[in-house]
Protein backbone atom coordinates (compact mmCIF):
# COMPACT_ATOMS: atom_id res chain seq x y z
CA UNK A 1 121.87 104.42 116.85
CA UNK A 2 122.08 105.20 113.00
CA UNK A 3 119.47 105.24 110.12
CA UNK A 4 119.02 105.94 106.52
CA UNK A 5 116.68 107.21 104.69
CA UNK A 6 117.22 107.56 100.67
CA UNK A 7 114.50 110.08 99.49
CA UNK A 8 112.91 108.81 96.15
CA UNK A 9 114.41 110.97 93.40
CA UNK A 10 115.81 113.15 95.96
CA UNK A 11 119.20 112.83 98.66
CA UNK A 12 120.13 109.98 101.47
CA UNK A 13 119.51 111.45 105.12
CA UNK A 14 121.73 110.36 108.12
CA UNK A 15 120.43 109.81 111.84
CA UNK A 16 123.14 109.03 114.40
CA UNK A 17 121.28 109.19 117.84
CA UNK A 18 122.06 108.60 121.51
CA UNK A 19 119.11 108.32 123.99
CA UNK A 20 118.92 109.07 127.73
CA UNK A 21 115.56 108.21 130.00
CA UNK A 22 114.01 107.15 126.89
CA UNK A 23 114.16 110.20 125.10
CA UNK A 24 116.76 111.74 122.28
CA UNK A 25 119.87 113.22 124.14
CA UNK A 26 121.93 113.53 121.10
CA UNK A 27 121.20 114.21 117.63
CA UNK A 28 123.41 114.80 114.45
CA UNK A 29 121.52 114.55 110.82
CA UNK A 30 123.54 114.57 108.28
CA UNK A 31 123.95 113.62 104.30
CA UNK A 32 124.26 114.77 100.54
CA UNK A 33 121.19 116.93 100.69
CA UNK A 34 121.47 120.70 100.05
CA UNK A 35 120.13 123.32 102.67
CA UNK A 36 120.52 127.15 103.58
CA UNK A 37 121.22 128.58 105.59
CA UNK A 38 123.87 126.63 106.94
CA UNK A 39 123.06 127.08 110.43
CA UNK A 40 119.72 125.48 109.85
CA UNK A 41 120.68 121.93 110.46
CA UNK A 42 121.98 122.84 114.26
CA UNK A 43 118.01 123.79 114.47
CA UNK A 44 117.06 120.58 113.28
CA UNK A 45 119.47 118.64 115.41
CA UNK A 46 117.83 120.77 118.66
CA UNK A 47 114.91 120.43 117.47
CA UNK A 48 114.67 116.34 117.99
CA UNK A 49 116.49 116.58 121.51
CA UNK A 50 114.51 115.98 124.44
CA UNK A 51 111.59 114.11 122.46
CA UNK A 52 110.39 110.44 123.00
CA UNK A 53 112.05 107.50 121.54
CA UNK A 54 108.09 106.64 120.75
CA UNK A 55 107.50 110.42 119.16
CA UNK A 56 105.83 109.61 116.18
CA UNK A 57 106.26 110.24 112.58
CA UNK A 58 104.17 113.53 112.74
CA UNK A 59 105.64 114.76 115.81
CA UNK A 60 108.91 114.87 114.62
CA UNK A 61 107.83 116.63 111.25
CA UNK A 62 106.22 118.51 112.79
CA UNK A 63 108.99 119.33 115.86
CA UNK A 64 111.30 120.12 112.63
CA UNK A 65 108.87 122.46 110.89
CA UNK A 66 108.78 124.83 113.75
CA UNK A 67 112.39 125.26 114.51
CA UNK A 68 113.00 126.24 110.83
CA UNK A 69 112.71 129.88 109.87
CA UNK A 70 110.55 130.84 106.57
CA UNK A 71 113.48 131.63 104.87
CA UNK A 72 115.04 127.89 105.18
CA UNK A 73 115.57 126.23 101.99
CA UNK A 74 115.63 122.30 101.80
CA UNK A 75 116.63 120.62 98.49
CA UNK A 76 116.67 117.13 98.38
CA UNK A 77 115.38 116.04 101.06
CA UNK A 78 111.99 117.69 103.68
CA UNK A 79 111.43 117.06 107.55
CA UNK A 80 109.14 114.36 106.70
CA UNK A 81 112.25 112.68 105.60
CA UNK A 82 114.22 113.59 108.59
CA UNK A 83 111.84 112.02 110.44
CA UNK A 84 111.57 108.86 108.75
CA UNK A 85 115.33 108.59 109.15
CA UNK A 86 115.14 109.04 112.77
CA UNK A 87 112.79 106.27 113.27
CA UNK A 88 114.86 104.05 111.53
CA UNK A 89 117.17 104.89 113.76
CA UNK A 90 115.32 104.48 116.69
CA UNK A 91 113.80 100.70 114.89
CA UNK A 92 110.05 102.36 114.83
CA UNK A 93 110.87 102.62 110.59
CA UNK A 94 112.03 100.06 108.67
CA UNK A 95 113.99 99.86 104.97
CA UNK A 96 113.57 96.51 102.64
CA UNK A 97 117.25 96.06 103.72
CA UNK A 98 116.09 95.55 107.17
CA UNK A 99 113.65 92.39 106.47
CA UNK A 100 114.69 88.75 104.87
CA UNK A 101 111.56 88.13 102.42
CA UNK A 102 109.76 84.74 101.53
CA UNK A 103 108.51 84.59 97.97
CA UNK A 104 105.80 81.79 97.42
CA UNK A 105 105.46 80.93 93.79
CA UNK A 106 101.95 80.24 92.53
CA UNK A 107 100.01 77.23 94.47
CA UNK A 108 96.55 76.53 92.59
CA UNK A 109 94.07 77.14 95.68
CA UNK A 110 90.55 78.30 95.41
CA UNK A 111 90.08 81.34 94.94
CA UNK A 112 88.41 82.07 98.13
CA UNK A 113 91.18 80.37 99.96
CA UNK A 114 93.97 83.15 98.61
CA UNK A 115 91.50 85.71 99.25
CA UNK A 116 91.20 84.24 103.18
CA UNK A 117 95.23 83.52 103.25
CA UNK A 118 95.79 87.42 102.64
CA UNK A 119 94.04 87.60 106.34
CA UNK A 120 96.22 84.71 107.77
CA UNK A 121 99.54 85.28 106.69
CA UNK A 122 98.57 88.88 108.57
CA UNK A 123 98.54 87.20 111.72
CA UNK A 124 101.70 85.34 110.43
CA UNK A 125 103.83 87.97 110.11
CA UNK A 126 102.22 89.75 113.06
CA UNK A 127 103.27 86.69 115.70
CA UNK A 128 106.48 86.13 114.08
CA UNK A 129 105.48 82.76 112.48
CA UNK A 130 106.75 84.02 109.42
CA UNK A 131 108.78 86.88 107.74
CA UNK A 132 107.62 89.79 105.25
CA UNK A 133 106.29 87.40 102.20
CA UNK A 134 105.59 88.04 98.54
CA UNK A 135 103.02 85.36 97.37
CA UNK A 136 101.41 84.88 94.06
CA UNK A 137 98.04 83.17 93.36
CA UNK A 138 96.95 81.06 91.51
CA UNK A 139 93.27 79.44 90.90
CA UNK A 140 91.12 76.97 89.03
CA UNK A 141 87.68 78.42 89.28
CA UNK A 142 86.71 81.22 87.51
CA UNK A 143 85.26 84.36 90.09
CA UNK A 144 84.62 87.78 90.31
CA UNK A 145 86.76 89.40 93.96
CA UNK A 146 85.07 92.24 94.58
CA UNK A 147 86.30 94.98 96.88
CA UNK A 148 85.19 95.08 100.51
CA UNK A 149 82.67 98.00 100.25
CA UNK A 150 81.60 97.30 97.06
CA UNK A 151 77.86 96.22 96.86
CA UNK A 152 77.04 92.95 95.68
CA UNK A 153 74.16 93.59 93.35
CA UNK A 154 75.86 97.11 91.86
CA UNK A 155 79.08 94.97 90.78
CA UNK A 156 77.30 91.88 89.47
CA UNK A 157 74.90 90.65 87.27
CA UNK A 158 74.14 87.72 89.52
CA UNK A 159 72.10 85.74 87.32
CA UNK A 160 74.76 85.82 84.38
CA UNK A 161 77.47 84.73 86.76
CA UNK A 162 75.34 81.51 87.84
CA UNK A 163 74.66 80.97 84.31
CA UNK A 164 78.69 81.33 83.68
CA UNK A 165 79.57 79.35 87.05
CA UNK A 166 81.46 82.52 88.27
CA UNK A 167 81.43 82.60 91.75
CA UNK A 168 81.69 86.00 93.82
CA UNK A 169 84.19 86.54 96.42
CA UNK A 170 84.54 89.21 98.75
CA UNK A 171 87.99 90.50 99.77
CA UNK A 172 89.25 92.26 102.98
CA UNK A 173 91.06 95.08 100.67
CA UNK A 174 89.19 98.53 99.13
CA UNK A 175 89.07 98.58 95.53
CA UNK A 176 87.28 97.83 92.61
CA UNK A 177 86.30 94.29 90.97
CA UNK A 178 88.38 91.78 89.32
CA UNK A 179 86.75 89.73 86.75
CA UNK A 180 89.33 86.29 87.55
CA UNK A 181 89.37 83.00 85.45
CA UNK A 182 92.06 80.71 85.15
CA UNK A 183 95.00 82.18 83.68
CA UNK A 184 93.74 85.20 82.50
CA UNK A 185 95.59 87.83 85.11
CA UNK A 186 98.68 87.92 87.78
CA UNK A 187 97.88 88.38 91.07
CA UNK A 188 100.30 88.66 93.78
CA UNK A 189 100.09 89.73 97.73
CA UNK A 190 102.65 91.46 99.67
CA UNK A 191 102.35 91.06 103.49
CA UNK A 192 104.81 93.46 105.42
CA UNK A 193 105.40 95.27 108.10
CA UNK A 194 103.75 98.74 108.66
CA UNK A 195 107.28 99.86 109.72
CA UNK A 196 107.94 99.61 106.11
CA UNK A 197 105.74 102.61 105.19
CA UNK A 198 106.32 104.49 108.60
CA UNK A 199 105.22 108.10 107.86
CA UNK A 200 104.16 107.42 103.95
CA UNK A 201 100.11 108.56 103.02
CA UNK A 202 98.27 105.66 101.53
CA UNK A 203 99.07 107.29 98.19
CA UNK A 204 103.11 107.12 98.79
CA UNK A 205 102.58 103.68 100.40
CA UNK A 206 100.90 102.28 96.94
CA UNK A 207 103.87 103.92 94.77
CA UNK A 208 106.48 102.61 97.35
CA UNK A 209 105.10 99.45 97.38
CA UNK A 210 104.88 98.90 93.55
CA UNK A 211 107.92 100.23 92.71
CA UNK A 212 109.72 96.84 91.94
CA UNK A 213 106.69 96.01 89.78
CA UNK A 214 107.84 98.47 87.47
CA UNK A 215 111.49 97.97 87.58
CA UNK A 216 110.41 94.31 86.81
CA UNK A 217 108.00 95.46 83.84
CA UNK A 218 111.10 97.72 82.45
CA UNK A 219 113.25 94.66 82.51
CA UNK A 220 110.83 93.18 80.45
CA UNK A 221 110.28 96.06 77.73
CA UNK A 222 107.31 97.51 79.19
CA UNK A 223 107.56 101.29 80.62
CA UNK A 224 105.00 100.98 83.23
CA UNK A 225 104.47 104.10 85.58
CA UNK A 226 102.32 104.43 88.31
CA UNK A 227 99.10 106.15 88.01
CA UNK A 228 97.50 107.94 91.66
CA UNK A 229 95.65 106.24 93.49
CA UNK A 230 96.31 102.91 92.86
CA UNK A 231 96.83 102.31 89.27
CA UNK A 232 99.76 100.95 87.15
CA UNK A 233 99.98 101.86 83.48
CA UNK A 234 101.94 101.88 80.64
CA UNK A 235 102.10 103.94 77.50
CA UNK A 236 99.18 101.82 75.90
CA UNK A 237 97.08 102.24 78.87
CA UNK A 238 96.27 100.85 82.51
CA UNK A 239 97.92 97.02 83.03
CA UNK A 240 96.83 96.92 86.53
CA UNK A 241 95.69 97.84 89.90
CA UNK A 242 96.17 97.54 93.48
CA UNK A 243 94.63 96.84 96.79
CA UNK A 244 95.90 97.63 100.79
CA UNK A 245 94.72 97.14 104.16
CA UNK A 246 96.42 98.15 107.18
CA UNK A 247 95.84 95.80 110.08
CA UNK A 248 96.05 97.35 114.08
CA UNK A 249 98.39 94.24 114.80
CA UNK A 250 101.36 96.50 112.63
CA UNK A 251 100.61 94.94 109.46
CA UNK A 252 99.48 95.11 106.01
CA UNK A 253 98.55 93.46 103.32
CA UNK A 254 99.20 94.71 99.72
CA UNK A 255 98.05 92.87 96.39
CA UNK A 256 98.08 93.66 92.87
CA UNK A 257 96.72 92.08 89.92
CA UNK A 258 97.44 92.76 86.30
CA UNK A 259 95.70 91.81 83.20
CA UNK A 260 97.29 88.94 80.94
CA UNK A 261 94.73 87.68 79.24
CA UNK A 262 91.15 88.61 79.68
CA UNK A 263 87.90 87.65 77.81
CA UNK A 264 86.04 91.33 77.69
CA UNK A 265 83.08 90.23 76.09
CA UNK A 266 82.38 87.55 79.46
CA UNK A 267 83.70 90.26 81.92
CA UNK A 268 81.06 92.74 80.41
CA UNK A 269 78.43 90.35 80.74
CA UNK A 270 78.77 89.30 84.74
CA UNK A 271 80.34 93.17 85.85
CA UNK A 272 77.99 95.91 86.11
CA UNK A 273 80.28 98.44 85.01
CA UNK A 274 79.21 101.82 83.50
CA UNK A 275 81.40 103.66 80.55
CA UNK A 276 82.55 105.92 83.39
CA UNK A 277 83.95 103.18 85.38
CA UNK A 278 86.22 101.91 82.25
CA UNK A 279 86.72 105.12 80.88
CA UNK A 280 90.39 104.15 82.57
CA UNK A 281 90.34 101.12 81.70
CA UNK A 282 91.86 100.15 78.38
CA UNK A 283 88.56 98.45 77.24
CA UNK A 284 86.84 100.35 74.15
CA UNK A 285 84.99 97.13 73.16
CA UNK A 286 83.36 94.45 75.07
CA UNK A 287 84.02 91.86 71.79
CA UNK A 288 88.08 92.85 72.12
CA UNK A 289 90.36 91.07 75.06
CA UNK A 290 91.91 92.98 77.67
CA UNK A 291 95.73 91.59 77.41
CA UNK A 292 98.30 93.94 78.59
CA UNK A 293 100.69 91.84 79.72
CA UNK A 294 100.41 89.12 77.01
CA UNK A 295 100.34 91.54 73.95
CA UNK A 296 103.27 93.79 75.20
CA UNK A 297 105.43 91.64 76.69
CA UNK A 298 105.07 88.39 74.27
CA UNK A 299 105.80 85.94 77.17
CA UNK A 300 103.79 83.26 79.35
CA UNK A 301 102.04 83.89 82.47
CA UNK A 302 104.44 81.64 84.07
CA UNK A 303 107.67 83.71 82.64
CA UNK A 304 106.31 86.98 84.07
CA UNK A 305 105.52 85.43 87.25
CA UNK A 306 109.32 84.09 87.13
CA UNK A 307 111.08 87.74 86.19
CA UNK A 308 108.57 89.26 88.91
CA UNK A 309 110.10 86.76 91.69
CA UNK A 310 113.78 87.30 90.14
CA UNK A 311 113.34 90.90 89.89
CA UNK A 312 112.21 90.95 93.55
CA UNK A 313 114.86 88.99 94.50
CA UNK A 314 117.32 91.04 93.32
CA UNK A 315 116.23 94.10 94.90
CA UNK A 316 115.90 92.91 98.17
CA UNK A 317 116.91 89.87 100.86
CA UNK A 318 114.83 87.27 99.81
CA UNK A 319 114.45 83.18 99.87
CA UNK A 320 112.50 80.69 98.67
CA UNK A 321 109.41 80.26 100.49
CA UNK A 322 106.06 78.34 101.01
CA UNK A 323 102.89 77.83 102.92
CA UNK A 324 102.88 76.65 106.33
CA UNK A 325 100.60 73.84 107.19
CA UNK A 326 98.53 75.39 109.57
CA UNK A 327 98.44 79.06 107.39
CA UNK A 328 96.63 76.23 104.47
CA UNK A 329 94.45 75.04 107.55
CA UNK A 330 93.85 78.27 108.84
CA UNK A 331 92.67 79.74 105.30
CA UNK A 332 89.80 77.12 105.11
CA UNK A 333 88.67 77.38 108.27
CA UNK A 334 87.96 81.10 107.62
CA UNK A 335 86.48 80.41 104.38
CA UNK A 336 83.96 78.43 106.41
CA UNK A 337 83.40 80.75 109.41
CA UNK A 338 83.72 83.77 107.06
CA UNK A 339 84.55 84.42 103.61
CA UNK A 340 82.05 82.22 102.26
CA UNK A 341 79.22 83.02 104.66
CA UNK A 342 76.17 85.63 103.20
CA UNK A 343 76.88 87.84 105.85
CA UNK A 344 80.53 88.69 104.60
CA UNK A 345 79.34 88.21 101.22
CA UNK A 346 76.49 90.82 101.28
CA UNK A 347 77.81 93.00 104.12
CA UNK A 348 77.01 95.63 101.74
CA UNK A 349 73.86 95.04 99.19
């Protein structure tokens, strides 16, 4: 069995494995990584021997840690990354090389109904119905998603948003609120494989995750960086931010959405948000519009939404993709039963 593990801004790590009774029988690691002593990699190799095809992430790390001396220097590359390689190996870890992608352009839905579709194409993925998939949204009511341990009534000025016909959605993701009308942001889900992050924190996951976001933005003249914990920013401040949830059926979802075009002045008036909340946020004036993505870039929603899905394309196995009949069918039934019931909606006050 082989695997590879490229460490961001660091070496590639080899894994070539044999297993025996389920367990690792032969090991040889190997790559363009630096290390001393010499003799140190024979005490990784012996290290892995004897454990469980099954031993996780941390057990291997950790399995690696011990047999090294204080004295060892690694440059390049760490055990964590050792590890990650051997579960590749072993097809617990995945690499995007490993998955064929579906990328759904935008389909106008309510915006309920993409918030509910990030829970079905979950269970999607999960049974095998589909492969990893890169959607983007796309609405025509105007609606404030707020994050799913947010409270209702700290986030919203309820009687402004009536009075403005913004509706309130909650989503299944952490996070803070997004203040969405038509047009006036990109949002996009990615719904993968937990393999994909095998061993990453939730911090490392987010950057890993988001990384083609910025090659895309450089392509298009923005230098975007990402910002910990779950920000992405550019020289003139934060464009965007993003959202995860890992599921216990080995999957996650993990969505993004980035300002184009957004009336402060309304978003002040239906958020509850503090200075210290913004303080981040690009916004020094509620009468100014929070546009990012239109003022830096100088193109169309649509045209950013096209160089995302080219970019992504070109960076990994992908196809043309779209909605599967039931997935639409699914995503309104669970509207009904519960995204648009007051016991999701106010499961915090």
């Amino acid at each position: 069995m082989h695997g590879e593990y490229k460490v961001p801004g660091g070496k590639l790590v080899v894994a070539d494995l044999a297993l025996e009774q389920d367990c690792l029988s032969q090991v040889s690691i190997s790559g363009d990584f630096f290390l001393e002593p010499d003799t140190a990699l024979n005490h990784i190799n012996q290290a892995l021997i004897g454990l469980p095809r099954t031993a996780s992430h941390s057990t291997l790390t950790n399995a690696i840690l011990a047999a090294l001396d204080d004295d060892v220097v690694m440059f390049g590359f760490s055990a964590a990354a050792v590890a990650t390689a051997v579960r590749r190996a072993l097809g617990m870890a995945s690499s995007w090389q490993d998955h064929q992608f579906s990328i759904i352009p935008p389909v106008t839905l309510p915006a309920i109904e993409h918030a509910a579709l990030d829970e079905v194409l979950v269970d999607s993925v999960a049974k095998g119905l589909r492969g990893p998939t890169l959607r983007f949204w796309d609405w025509d009511d105007s609606v404030v998603v707020i994050g799913s341990f947010q409270s209702v009534k700290n986030e919203v000025d309820i009687d402004a948003a009536n009075q403005a016909q913004v509706k309130v959605v909650r989503r299944v993701t952490g996070g803070g609120a997004m203040f969405m009308e038509p047009g006036n942001c990109i949002t996009y889900s990615l719904t993968v494989p937990t393999s994909l992050v095998d061993g990453m924190s939730i911090e490392q996951s987010y950057q890993f995750l988001d990384a083609w976001v910025l090659g895309a933005l450089n392509d298009m003249g923005i230098k975007a960086h990402y910002v910990p914990l779950n920000d992405i920013a550019s020289a003139q401040g934060k464009i965007g931010g993003a959202a995860q949830k890992r599921f216990a059926n080995g999957v996650l979802v993990h969505h993004a959405t980035l300002a184009f075009d957004i009336d402060a002045s309304k978003m002040s008036q239906i958020l509850r948000t503090g200075k210290e909340k913004i303080s981040d946020k690009g916004i020094t004036s509620a009468n100014k519009r929070v546009d990012p993505m239109r003022s830096q870039t100088g193109l169309t929603r649509a045209t950013i939404i096209e160089a995302f899905s080219s970019h992504f394309a070109q960076c990994y196995p992908s196809q043309a993709g779209q909605y599967l009949p039931q997935e639409l069918a699914g995503a309104r039934a669970l509207v009904a039963s519960k995204f648009s019931t007051a016991e999701w909606l106010y499961k915090v006050l």
